[in-house]
PDB file of N, CA and C in Angstrom:
ATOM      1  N   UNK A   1      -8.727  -2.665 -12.717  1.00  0.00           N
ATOM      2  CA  UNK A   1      -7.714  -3.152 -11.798  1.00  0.00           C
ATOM      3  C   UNK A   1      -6.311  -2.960 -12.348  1.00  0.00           C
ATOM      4  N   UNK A   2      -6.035  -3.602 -13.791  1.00  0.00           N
ATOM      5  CA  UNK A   2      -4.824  -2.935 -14.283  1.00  0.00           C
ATOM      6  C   UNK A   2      -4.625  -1.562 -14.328  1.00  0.00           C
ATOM      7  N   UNK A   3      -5.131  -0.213 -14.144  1.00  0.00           N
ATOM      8  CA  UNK A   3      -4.708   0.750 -14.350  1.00  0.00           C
ATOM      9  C   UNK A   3      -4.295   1.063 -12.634  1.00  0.00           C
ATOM     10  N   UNK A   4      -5.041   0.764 -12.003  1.00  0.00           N
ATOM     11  CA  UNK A   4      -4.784   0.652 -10.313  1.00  0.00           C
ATOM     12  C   UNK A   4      -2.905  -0.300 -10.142  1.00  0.00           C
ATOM     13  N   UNK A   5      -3.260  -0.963 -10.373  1.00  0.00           N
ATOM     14  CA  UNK A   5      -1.186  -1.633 -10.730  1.00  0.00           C
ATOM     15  C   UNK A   5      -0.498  -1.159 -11.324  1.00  0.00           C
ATOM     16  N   UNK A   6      -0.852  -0.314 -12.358  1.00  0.00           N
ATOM     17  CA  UNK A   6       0.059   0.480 -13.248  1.00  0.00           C
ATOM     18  C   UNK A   6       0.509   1.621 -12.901  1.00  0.00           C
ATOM     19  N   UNK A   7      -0.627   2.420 -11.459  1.00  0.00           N
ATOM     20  CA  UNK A   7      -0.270   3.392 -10.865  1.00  0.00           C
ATOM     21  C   UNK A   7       0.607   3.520  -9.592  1.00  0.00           C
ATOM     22  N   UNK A   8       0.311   2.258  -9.050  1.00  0.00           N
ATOM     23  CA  UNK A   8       0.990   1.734  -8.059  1.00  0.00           C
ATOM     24  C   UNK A   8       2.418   1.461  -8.853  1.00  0.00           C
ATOM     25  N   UNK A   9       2.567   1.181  -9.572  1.00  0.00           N
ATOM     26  CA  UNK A   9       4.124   0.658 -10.593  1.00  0.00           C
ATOM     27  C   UNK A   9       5.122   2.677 -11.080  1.00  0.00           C
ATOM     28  N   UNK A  10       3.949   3.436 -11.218  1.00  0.00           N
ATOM     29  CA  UNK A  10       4.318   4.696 -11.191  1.00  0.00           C
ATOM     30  C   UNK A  10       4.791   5.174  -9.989  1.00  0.00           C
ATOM     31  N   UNK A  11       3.845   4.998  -9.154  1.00  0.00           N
ATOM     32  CA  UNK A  11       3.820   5.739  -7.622  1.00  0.00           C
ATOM     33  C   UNK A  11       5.651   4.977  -7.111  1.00  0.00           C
ATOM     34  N   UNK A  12       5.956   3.819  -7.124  1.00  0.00           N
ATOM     35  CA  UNK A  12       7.087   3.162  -6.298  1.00  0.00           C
ATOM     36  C   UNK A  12       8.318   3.561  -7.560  1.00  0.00           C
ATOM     37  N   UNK A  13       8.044   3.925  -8.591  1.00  0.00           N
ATOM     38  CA  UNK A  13       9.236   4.622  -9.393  1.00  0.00           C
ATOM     39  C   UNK A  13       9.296   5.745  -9.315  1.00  0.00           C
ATOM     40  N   UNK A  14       8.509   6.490  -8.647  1.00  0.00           N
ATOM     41  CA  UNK A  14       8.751   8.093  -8.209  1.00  0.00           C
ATOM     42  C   UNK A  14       8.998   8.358  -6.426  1.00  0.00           C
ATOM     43  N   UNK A  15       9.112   7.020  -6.125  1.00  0.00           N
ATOM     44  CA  UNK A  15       9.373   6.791  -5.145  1.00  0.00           C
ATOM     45  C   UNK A  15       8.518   7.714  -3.900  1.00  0.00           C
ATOM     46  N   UNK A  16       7.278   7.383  -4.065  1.00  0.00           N
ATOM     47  CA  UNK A  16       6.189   7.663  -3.190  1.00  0.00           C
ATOM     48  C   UNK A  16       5.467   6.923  -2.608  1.00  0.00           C
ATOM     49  N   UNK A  17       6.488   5.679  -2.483  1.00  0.00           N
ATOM     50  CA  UNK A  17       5.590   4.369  -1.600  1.00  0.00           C
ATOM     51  C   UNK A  17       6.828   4.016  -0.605  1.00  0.00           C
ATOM     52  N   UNK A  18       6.485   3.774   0.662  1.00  0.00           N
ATOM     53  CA  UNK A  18       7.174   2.937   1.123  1.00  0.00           C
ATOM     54  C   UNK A  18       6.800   1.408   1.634  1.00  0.00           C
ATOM     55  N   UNK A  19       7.368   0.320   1.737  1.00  0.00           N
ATOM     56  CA  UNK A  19       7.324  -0.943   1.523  1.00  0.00           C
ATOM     57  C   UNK A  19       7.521  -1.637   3.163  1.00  0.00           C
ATOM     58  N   UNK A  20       6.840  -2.482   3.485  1.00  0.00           N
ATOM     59  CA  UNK A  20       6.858  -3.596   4.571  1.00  0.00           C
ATOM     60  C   UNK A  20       6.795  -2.488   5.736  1.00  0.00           C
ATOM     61  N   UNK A  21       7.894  -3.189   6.708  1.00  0.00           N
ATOM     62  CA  UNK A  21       8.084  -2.538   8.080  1.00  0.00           C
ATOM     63  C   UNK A  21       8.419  -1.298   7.851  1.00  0.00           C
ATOM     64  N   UNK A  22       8.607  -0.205   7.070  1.00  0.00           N
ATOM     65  CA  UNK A  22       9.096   0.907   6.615  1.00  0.00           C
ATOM     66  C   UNK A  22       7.618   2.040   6.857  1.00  0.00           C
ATOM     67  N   UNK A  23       6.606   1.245   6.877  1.00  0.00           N
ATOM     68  CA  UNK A  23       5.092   1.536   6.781  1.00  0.00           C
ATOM     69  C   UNK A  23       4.745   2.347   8.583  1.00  0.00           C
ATOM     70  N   UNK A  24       5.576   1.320   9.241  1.00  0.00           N
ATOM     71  CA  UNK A  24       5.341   1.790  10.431  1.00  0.00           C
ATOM     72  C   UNK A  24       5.769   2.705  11.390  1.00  0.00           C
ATOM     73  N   UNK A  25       7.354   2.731  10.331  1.00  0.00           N
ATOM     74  CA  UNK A  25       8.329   3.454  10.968  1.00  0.00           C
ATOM     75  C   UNK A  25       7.931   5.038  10.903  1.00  0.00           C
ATOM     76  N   UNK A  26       7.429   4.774   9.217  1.00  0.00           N
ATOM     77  CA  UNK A  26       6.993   6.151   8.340  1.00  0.00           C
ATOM     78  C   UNK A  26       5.160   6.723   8.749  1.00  0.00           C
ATOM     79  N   UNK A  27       4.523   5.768   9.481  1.00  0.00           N
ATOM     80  CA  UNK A  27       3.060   5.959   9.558  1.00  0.00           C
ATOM     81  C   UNK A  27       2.292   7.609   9.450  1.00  0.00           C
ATOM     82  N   UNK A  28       2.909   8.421   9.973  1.00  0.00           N
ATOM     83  CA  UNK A  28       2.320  10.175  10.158  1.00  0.00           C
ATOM     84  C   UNK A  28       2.566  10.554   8.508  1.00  0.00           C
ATOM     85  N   UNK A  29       3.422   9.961   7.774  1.00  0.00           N
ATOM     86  CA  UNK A  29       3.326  10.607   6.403  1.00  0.00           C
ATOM     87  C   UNK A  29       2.619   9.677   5.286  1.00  0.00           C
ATOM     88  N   UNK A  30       1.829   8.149   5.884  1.00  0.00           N
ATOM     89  CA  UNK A  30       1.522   7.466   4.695  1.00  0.00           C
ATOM     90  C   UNK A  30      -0.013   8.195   4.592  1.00  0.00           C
ATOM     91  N   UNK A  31      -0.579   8.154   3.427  1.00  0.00           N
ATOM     92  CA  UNK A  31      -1.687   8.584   3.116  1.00  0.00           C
ATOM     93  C   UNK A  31      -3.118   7.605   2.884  1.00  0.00           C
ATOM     94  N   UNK A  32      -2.134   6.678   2.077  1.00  0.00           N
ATOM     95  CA  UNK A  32      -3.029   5.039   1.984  1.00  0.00           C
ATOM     96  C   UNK A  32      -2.433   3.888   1.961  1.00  0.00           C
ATOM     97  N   UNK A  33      -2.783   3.104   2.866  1.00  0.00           N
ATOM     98  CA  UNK A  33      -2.405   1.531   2.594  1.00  0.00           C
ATOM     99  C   UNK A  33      -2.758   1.166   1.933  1.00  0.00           C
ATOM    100  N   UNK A  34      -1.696   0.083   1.000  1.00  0.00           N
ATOM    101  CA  UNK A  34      -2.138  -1.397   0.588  1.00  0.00           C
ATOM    102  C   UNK A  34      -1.696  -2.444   1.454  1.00  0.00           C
ATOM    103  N   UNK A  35      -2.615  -2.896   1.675  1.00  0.00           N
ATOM    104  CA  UNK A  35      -2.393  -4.741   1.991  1.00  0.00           C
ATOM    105  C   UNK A  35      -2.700  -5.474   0.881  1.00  0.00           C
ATOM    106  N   UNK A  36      -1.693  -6.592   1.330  1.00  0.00           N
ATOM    107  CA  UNK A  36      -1.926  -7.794   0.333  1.00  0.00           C
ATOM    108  C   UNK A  36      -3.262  -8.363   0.653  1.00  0.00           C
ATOM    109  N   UNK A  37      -4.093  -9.163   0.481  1.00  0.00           N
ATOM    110  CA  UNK A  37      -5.406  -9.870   1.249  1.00  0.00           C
ATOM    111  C   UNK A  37      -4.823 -11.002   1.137  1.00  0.00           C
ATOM    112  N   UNK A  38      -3.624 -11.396   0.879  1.00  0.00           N
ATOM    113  CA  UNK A  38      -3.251 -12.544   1.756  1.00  0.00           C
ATOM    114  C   UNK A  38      -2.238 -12.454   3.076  1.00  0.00           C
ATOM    115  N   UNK A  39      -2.312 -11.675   3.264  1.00  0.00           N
ATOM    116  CA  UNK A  39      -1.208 -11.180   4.479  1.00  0.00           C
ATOM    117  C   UNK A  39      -1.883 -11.912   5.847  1.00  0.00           C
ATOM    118  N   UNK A  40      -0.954 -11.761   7.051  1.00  0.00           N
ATOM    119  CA  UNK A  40      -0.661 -13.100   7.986  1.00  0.00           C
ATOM    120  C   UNK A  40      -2.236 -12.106   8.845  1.00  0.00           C
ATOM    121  N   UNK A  41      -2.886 -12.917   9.737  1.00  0.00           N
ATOM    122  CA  UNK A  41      -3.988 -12.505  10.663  1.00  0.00           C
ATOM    123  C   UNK A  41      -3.279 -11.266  11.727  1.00  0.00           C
ATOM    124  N   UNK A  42      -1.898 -11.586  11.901  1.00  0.00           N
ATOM    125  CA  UNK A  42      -1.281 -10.448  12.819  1.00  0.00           C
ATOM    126  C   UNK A  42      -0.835  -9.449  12.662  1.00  0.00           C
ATOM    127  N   UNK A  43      -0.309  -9.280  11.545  1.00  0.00           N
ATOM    128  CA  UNK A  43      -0.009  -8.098  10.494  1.00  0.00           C
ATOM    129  C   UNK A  43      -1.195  -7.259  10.153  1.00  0.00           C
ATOM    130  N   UNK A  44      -2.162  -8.139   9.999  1.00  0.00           N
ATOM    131  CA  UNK A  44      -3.474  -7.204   9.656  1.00  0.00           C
ATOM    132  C   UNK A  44      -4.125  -6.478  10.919  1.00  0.00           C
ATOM    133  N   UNK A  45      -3.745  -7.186  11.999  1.00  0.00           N
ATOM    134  CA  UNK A  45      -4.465  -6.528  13.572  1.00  0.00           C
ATOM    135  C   UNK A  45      -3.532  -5.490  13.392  1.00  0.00           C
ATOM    136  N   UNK A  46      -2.559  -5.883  13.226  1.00  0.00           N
ATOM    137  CA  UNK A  46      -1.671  -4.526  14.161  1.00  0.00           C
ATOM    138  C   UNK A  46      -1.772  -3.727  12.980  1.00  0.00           C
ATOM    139  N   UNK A  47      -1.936  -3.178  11.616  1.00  0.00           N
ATOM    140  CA  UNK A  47      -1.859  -2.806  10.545  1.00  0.00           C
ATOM    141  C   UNK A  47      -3.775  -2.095  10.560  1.00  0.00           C
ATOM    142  N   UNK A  48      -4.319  -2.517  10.670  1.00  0.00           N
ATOM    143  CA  UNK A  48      -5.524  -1.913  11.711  1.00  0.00           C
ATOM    144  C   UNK A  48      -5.800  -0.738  12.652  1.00  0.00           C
ATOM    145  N   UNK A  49      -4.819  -1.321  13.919  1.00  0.00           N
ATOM    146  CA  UNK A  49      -4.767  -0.246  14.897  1.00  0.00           C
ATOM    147  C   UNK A  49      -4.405   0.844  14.788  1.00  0.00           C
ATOM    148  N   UNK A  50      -3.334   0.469  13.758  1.00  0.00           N
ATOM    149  CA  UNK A  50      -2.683   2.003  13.229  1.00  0.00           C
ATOM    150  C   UNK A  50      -3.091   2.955  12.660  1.00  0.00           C
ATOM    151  N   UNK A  51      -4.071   2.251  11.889  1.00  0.00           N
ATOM    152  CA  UNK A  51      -4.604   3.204  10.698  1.00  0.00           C
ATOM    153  C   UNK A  51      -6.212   3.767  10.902  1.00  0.00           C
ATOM    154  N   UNK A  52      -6.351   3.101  12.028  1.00  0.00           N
ATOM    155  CA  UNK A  52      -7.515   3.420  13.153  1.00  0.00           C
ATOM    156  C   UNK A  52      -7.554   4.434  13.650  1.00  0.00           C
ATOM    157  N   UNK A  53      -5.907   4.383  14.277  1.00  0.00           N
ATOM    158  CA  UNK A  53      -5.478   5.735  15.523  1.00  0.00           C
ATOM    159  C   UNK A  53      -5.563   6.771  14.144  1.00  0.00           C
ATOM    160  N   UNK A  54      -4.681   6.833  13.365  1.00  0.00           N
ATOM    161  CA  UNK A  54      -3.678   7.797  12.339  1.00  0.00           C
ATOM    162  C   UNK A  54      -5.294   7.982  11.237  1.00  0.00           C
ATOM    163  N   UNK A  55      -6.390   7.485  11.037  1.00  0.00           N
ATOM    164  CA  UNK A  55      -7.420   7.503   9.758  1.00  0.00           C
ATOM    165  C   UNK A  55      -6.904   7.341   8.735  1.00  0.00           C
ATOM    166  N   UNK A  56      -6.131   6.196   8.194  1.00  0.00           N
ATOM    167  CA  UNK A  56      -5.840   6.164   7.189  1.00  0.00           C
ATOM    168  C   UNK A  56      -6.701   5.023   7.092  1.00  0.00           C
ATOM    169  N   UNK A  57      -6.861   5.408   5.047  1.00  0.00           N
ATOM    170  CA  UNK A  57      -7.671   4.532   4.488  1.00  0.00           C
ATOM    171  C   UNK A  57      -6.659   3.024   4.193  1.00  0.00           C
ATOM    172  N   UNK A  58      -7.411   1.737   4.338  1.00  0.00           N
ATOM    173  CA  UNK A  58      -6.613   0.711   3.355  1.00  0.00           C
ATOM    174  C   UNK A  58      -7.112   0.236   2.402  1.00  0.00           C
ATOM    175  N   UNK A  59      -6.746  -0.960   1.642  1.00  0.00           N
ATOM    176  CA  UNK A  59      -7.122  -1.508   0.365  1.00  0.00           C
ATOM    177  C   UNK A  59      -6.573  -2.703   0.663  1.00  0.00           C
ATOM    178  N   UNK A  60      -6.999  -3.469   0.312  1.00  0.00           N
ATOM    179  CA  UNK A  60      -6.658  -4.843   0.565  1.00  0.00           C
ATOM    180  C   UNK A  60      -7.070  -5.832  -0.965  1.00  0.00           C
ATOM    181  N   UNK A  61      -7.443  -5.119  -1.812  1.00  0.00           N
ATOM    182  CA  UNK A  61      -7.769  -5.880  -3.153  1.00  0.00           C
ATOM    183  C   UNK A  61      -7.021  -6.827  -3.737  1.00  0.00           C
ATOM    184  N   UNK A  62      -5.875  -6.749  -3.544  1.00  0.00           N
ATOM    185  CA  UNK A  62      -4.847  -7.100  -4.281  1.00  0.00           C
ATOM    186  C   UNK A  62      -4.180  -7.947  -3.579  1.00  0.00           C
ATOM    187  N   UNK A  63      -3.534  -9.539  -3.978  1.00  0.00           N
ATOM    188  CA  UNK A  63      -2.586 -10.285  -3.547  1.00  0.00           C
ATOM    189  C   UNK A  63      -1.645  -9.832  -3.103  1.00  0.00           C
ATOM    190  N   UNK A  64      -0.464 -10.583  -2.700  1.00  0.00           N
ATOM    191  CA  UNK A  64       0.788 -10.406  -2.738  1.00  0.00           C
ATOM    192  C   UNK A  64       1.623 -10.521  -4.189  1.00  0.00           C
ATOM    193  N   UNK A  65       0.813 -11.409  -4.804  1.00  0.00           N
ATOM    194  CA  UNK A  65       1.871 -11.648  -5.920  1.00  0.00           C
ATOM    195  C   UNK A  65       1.461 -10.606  -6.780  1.00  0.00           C
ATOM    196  N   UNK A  66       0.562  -9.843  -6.997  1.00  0.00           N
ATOM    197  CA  UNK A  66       0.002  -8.703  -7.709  1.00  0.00           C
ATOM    198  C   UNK A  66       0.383  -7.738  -7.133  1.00  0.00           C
ATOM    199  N   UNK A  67       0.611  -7.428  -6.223  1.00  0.00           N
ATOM    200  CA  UNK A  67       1.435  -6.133  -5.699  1.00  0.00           C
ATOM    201  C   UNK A  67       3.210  -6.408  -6.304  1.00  0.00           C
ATOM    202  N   UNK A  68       3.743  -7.190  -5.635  1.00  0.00           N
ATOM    203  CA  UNK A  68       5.176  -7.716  -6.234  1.00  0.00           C
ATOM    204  C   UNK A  68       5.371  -7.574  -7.892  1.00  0.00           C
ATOM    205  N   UNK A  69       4.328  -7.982  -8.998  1.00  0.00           N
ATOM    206  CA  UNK A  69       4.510  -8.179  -9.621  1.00  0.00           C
ATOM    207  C   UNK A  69       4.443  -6.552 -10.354  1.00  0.00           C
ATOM    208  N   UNK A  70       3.399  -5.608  -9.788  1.00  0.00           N
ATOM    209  CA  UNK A  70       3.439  -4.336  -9.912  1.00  0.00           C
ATOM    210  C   UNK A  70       4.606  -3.647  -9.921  1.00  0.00           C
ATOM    211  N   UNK A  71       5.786  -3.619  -8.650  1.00  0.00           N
ATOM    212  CA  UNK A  71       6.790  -3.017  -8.594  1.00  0.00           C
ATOM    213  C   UNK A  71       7.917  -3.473  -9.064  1.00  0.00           C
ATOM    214  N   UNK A  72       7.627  -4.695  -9.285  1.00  0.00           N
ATOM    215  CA  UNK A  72       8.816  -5.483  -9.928  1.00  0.00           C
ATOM    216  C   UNK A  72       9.558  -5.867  -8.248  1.00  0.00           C
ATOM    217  N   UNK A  73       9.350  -6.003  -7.533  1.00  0.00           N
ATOM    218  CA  UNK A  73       9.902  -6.760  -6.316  1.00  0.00           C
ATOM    219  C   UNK A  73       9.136  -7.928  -5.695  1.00  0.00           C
ATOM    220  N   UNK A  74       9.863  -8.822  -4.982  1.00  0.00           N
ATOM    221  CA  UNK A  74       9.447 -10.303  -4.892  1.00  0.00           C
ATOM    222  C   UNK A  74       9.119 -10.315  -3.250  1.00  0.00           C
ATOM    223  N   UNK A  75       7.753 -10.763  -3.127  1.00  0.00           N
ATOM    224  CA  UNK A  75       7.150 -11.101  -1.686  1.00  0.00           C
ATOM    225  C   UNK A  75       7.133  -9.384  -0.878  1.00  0.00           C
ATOM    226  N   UNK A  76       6.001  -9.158  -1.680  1.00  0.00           N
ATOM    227  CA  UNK A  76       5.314  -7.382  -0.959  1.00  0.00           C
ATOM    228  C   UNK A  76       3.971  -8.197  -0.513  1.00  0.00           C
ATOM    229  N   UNK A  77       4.016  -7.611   0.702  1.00  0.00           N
ATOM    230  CA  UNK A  77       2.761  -7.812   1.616  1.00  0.00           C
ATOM    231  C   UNK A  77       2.065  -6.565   1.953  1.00  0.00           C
ATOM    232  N   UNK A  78       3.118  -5.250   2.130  1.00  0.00           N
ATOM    233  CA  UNK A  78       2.411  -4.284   2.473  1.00  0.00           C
ATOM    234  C   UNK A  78       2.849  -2.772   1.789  1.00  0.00           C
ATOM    235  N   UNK A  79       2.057  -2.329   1.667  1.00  0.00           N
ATOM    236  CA  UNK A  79       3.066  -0.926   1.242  1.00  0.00           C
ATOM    237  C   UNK A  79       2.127   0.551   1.532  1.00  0.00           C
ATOM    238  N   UNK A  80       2.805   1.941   1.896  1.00  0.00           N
ATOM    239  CA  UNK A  80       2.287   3.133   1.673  1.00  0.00           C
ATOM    240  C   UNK A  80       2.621   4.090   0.850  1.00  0.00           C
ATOM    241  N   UNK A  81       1.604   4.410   0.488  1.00  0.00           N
ATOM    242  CA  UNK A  81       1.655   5.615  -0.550  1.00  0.00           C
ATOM    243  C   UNK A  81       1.901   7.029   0.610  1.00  0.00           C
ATOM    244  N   UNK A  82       2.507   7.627   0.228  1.00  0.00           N
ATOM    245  CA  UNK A  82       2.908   8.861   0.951  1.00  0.00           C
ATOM    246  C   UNK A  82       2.729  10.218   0.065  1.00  0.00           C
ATOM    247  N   UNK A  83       1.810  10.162  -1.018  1.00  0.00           N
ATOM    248  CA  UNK A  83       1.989  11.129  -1.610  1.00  0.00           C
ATOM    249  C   UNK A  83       0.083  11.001  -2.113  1.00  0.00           C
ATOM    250  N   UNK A  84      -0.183  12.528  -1.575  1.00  0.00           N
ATOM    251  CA  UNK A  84      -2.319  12.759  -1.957  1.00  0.00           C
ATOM    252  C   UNK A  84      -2.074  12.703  -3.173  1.00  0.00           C
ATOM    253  N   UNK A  85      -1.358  12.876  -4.299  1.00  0.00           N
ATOM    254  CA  UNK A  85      -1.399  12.981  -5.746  1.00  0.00           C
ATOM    255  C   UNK A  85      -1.958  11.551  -6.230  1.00  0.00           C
ATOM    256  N   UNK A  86      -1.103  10.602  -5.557  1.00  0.00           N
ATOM    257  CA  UNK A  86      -0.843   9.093  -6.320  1.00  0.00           C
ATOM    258  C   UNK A  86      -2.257   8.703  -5.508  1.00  0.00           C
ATOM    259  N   UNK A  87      -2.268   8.610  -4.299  1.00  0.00           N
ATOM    260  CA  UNK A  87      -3.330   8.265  -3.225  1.00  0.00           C
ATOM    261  C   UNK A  87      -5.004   8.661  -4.344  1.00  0.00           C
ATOM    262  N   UNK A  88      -5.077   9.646  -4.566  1.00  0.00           N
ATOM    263  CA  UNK A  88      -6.255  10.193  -5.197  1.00  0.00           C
ATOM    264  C   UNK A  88      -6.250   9.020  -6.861  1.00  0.00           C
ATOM    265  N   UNK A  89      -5.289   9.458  -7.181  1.00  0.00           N
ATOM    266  CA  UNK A  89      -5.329   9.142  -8.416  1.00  0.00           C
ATOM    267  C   UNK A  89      -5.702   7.072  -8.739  1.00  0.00           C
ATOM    268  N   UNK A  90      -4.525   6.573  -7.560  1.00  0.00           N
ATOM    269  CA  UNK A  90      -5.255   4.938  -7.166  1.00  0.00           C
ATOM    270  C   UNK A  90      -6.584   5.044  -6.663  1.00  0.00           C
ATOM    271  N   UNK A  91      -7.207   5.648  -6.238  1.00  0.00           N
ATOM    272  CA  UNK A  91      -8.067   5.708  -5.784  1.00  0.00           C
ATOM    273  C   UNK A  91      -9.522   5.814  -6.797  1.00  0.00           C
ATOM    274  N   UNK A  92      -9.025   6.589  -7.690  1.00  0.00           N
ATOM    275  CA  UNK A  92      -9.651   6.919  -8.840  1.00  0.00           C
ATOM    276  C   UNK A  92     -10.096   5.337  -9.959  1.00  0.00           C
ATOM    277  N   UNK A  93      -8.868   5.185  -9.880  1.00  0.00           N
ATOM    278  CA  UNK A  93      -8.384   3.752 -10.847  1.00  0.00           C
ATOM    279  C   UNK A  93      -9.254   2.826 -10.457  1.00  0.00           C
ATOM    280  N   UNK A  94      -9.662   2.569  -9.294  1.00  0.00           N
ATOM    281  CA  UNK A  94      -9.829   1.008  -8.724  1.00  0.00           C
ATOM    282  C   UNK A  94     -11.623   1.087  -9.072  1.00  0.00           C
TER     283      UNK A  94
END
């Protein structure tokens, strides 16, 4: 699990994640979600549909405060990876 946060901590300093509502704006280029698994029941429906329509994979392993604490930013609920390099490689990790 730590090497999965540590990549995620790589991936948002090479700036191949985008964060919160940015997820939706950006959806045709994210590759994989994270959700927090504490995130709100409505966020997760609609965070669902999307990735339903679009096949993207999610992950939901991880808190909020374990994602936050990954990037060094305070109260992350959601984020995308936009890049198959990092996507494969978290993927690998977990």
């Amino acid at each position: 699990m730590d090497n999965a946060l540590n990549t995620i901590g790589l991936a948002y300093r090479a700036r191949k994640i985008v964060l919160g509502e940015e997820v939706y704006h950006r959806i045709k280029k994210v590759r994989l979600i994270i959700a927090a698994s504490d995130i709100s029941e409505k966020s997760r429906e609609r965070i669902d549909k999307k990735c339903h329509y679009y096949d993207i994979q999610i992950i939901d392993r991880f808190t909020g405060s374990e994602l936050s604490s990954a990037i060094g930013r305070n109260n992350v609920k959601m984020m995308g990876i936009i890049d198959d390099g990092f996507k494969d490689l978290l993927l690998k990790n977990l």
